[in-house]
C-alpha atoms as a PDB file:
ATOM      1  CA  UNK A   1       9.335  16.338  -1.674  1.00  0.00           C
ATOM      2  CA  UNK A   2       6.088  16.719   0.357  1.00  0.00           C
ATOM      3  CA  UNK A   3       3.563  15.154  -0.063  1.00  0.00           C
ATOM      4  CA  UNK A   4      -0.322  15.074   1.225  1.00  0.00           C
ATOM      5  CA  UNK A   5      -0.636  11.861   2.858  1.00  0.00           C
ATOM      6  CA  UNK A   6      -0.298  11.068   6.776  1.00  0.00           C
ATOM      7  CA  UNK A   7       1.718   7.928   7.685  1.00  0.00           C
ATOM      8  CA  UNK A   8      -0.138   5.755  10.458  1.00  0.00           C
ATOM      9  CA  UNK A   9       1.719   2.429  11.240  1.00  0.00           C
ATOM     10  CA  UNK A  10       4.093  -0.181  10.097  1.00  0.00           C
ATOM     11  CA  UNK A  11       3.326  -3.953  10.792  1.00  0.00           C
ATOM     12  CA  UNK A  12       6.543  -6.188   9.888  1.00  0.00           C
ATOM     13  CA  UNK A  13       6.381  -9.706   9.634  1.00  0.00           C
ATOM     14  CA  UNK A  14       9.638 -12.092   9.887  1.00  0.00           C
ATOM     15  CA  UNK A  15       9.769 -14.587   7.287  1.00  0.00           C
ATOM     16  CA  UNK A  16      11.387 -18.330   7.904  1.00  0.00           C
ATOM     17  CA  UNK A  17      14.300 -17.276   5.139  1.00  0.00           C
ATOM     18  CA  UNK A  18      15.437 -14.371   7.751  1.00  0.00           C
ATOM     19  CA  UNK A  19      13.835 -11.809   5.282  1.00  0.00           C
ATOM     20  CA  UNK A  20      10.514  -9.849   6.143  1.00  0.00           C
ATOM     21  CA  UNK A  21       7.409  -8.896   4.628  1.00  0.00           C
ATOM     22  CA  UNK A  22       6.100  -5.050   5.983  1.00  0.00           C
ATOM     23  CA  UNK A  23       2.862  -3.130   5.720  1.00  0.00           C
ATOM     24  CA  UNK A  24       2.490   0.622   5.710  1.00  0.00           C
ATOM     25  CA  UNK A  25      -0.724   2.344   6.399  1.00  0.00           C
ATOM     26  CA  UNK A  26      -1.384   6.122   4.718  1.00  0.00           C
ATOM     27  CA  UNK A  27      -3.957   8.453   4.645  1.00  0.00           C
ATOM     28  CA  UNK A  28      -4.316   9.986   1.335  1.00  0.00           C
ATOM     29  CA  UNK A  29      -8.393  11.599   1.409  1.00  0.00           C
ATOM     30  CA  UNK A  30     -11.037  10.620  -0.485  1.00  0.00           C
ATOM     31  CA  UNK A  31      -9.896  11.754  -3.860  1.00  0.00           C
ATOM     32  CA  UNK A  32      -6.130  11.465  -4.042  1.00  0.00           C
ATOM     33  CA  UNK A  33      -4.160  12.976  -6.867  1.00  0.00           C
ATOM     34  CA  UNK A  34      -2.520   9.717  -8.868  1.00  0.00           C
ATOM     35  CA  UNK A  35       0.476  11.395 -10.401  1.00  0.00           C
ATOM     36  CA  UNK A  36       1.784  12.487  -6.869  1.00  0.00           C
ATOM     37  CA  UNK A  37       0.796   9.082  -5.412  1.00  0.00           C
ATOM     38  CA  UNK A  38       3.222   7.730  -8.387  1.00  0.00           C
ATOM     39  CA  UNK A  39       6.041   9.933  -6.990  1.00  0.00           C
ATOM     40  CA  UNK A  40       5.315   9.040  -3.619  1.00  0.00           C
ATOM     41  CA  UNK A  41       5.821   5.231  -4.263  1.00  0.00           C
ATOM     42  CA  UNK A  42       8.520   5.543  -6.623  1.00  0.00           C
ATOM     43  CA  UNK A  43      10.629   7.266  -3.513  1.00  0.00           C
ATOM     44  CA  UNK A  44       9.497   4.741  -0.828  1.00  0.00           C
ATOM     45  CA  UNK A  45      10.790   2.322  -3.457  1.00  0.00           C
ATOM     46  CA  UNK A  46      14.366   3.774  -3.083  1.00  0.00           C
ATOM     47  CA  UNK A  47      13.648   3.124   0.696  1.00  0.00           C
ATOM     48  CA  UNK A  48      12.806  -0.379   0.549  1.00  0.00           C
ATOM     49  CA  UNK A  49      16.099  -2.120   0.713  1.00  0.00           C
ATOM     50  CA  UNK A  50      15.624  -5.552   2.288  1.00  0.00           C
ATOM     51  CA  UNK A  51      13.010  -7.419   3.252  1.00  0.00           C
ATOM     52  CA  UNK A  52      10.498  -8.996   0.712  1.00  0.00           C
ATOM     53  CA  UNK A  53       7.320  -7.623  -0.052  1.00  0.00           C
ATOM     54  CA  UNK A  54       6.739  -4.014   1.013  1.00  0.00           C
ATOM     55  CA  UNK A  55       3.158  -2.451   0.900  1.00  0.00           C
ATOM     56  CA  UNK A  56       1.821   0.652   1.484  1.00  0.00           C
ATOM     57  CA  UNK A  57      -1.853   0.417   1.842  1.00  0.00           C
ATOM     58  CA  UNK A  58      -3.659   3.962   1.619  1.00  0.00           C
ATOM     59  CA  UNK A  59      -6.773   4.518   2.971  1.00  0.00           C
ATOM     60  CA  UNK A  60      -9.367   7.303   2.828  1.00  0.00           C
ATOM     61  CA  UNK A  61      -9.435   8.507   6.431  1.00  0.00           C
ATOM     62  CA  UNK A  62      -7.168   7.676   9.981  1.00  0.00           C
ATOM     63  CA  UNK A  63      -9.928   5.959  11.871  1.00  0.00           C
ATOM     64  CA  UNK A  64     -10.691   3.723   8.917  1.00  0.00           C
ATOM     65  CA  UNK A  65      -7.174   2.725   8.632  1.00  0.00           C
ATOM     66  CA  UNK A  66      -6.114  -0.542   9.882  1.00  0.00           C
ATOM     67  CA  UNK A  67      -4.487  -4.193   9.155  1.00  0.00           C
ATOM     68  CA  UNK A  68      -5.256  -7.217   7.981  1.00  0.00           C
ATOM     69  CA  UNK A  69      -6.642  -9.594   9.996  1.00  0.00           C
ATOM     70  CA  UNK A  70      -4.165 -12.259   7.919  1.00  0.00           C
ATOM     71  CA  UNK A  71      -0.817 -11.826   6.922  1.00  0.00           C
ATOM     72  CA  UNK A  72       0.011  -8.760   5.442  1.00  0.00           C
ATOM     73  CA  UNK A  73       0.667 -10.425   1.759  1.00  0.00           C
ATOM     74  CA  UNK A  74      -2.890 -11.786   1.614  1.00  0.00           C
ATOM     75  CA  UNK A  75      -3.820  -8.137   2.118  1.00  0.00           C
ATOM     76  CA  UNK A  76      -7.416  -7.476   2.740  1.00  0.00           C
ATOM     77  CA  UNK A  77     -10.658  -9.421   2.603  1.00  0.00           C
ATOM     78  CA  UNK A  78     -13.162  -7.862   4.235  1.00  0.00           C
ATOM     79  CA  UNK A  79     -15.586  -5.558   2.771  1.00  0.00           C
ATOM     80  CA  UNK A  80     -15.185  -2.880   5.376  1.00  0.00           C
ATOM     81  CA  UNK A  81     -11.809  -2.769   4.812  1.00  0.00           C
ATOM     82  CA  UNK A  82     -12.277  -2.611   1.027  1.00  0.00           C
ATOM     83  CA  UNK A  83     -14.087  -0.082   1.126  1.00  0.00           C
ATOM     84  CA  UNK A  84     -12.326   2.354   2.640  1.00  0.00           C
ATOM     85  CA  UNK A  85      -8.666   1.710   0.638  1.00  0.00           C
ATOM     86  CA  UNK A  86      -8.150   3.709  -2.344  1.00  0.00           C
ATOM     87  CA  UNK A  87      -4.657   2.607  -3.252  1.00  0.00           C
ATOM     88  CA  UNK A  88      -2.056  -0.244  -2.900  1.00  0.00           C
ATOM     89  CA  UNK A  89       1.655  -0.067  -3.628  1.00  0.00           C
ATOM     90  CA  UNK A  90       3.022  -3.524  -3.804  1.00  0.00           C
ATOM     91  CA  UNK A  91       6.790  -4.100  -4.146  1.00  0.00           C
ATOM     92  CA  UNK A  92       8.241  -7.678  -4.413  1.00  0.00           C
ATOM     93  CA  UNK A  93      12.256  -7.428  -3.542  1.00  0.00           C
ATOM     94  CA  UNK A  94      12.649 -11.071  -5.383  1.00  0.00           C
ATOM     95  CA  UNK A  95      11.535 -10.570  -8.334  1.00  0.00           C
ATOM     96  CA  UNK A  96      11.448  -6.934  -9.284  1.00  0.00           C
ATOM     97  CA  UNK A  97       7.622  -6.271  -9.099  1.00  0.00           C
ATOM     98  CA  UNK A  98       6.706  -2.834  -8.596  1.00  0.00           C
ATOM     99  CA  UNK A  99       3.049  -1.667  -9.282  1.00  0.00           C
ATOM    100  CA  UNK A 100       0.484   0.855  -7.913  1.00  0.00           C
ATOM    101  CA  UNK A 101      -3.327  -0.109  -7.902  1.00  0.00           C
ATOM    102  CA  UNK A 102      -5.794   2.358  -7.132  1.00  0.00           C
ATOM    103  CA  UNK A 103      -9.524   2.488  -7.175  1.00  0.00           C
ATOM    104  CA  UNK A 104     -11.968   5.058  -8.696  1.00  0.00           C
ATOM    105  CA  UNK A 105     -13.901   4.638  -6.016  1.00  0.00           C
ATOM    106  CA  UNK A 106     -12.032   1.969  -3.180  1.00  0.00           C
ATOM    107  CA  UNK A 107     -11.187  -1.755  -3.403  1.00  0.00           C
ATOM    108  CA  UNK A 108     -14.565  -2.677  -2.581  1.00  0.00           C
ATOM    109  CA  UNK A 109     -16.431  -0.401  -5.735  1.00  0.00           C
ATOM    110  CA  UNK A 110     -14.095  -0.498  -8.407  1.00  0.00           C
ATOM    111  CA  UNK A 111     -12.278  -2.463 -10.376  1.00  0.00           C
ATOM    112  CA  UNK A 112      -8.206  -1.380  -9.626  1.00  0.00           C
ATOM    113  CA  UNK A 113      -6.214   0.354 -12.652  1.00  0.00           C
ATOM    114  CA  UNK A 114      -2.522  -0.692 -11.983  1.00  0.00           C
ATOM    115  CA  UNK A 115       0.897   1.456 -12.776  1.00  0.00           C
ATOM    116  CA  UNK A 116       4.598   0.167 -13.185  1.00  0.00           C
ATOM    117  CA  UNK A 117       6.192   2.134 -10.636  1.00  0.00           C
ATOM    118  CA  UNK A 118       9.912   2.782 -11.662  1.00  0.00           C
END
């Protein structure tokens, strides 16, 4: 399938039980079509094989786009950040948990609405 959104950067991070945790970083515009987004996740899923927590982090534009400051799975705290990240697919490989949150507006303006992502 193709889809819209421009892939930036992958940040892995070893964990002490030989596992990982991983960060992806997406464009996807400033008004991103959910029901795509949903399709786009659900095949990463299929991707994610090992490691622990995978996320793919999606912002509005390139030159917004960056990491964490902190460990990937305490995502992002500050409000610059926030405010340019529309979505967040969060998969945990332990314990099955598969959702997509995105914003109306970004992180930093709106309250997230969440999806199961099968």
């Amino acid at each position: 399938t193709e889809f819209p959104y421009k892939f930036i950067e992958t940040k892995k991070e070893d964990r002490q039980d030989n596992s990982y945790n991983e960060m992806l970083l997406y464009t996807c515009g400033e008004k991103p079509d959910i029901e795509n987004l949903k399709l786009f996740c659900a095949e990463k899923k299929v991707e994610f094989t090992d490691g622990t927590f995978h996320f793919i982090v999606f912002f509005d534009n390139k030159e917004n786009a960056k990491f964490p400051n902190n460990p990937v799975t305490a995502l992002f705290m500050e409000d610059e950040d926030l405010k340019h990240i529309k979505a967040v697919y969060t998969l945990n490989n332990e314990n099955g948990y598969s959702k997509l949150d995105f914003y109306e507006k970004n992180n930093f303006e709106s309250s997230a609405k969440s999806i199961d992502i099968n």
